[in-house]
Protein backbone atom coordinates (compact mmCIF):
# COMPACT_ATOMS: atom_id res chain seq x y z
CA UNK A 1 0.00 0.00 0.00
CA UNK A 2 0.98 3.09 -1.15
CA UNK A 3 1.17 5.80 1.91
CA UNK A 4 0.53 9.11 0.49
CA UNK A 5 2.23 11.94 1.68
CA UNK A 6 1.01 15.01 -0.82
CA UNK A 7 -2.54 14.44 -1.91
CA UNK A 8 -2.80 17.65 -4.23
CA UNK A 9 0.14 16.01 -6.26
CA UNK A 10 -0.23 12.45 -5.48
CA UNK A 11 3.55 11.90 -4.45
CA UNK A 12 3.67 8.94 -2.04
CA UNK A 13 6.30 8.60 0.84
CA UNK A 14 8.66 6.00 -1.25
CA UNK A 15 9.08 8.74 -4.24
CA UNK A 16 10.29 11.48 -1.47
CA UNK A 17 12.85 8.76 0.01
CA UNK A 18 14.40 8.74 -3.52
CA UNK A 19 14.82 11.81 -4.32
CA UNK A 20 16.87 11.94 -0.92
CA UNK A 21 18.57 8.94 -1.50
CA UNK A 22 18.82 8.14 -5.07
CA UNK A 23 18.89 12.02 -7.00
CA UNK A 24 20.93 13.76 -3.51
CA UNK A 25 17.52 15.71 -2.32
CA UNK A 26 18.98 18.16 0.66
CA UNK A 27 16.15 20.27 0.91
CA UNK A 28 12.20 20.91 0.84
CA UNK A 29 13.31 23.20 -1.88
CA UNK A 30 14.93 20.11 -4.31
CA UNK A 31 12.34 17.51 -3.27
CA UNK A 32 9.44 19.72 -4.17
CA UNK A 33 11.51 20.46 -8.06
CA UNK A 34 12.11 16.25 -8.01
CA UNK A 35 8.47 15.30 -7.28
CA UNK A 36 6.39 18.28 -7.29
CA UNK A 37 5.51 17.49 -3.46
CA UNK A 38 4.38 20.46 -1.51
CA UNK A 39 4.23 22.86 -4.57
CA UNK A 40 0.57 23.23 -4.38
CA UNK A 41 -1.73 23.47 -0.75
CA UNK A 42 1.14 23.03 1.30
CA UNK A 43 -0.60 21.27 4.14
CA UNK A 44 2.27 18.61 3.26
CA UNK A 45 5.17 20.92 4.21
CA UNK A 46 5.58 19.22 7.99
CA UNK A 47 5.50 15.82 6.44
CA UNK A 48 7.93 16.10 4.12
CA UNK A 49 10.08 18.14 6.36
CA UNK A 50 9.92 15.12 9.07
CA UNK A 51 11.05 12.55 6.33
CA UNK A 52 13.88 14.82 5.17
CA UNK A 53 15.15 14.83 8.50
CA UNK A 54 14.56 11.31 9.23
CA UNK A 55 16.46 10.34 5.82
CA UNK A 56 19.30 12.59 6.27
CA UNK A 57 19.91 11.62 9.81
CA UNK A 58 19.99 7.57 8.55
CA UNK A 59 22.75 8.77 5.80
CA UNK A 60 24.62 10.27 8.02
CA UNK A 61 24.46 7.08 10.72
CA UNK A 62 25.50 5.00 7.01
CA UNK A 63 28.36 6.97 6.20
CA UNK A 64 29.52 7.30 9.92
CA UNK A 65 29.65 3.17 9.81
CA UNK A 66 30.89 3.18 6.91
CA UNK A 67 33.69 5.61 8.01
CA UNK A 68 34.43 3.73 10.98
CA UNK A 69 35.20 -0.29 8.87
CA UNK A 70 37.90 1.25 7.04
């Protein structure tokens, strides 16, 4: 089941995780040009702010235990 994050632009929560993680997302700002999330109502701002922080804190947990093997 999809879980739908921005209803105005149908963008579900597995299309905002890749443009984090796949096309190097940083912002609200580049997901919103990637997916068109948040570019309409807004009412999905918080959300997508919450999984942006979420995403980028599991990177940089990744790369820290990455870091730490070699």
């Amino acid at each position: 089941m999809e879980r739908i994050v921005c209803h105005c632009n149908y963008v579900n929560y597995d299309e905002i995780v890749e443009a984090i993680r796949n096309d190097g997302a940083t912002t609200i700002e580049d997901i919103r040009s990637l997916t068109g999330v948040n570019s309409s109502c807004g009412r999905c701002g918080n959300a997508v702010e919450a999984i942006l922080k979420r995403e980028l804190a599991k990177i940089e947990v990744e790369i820290k235990a990455k870091t730490k093997k070699t």
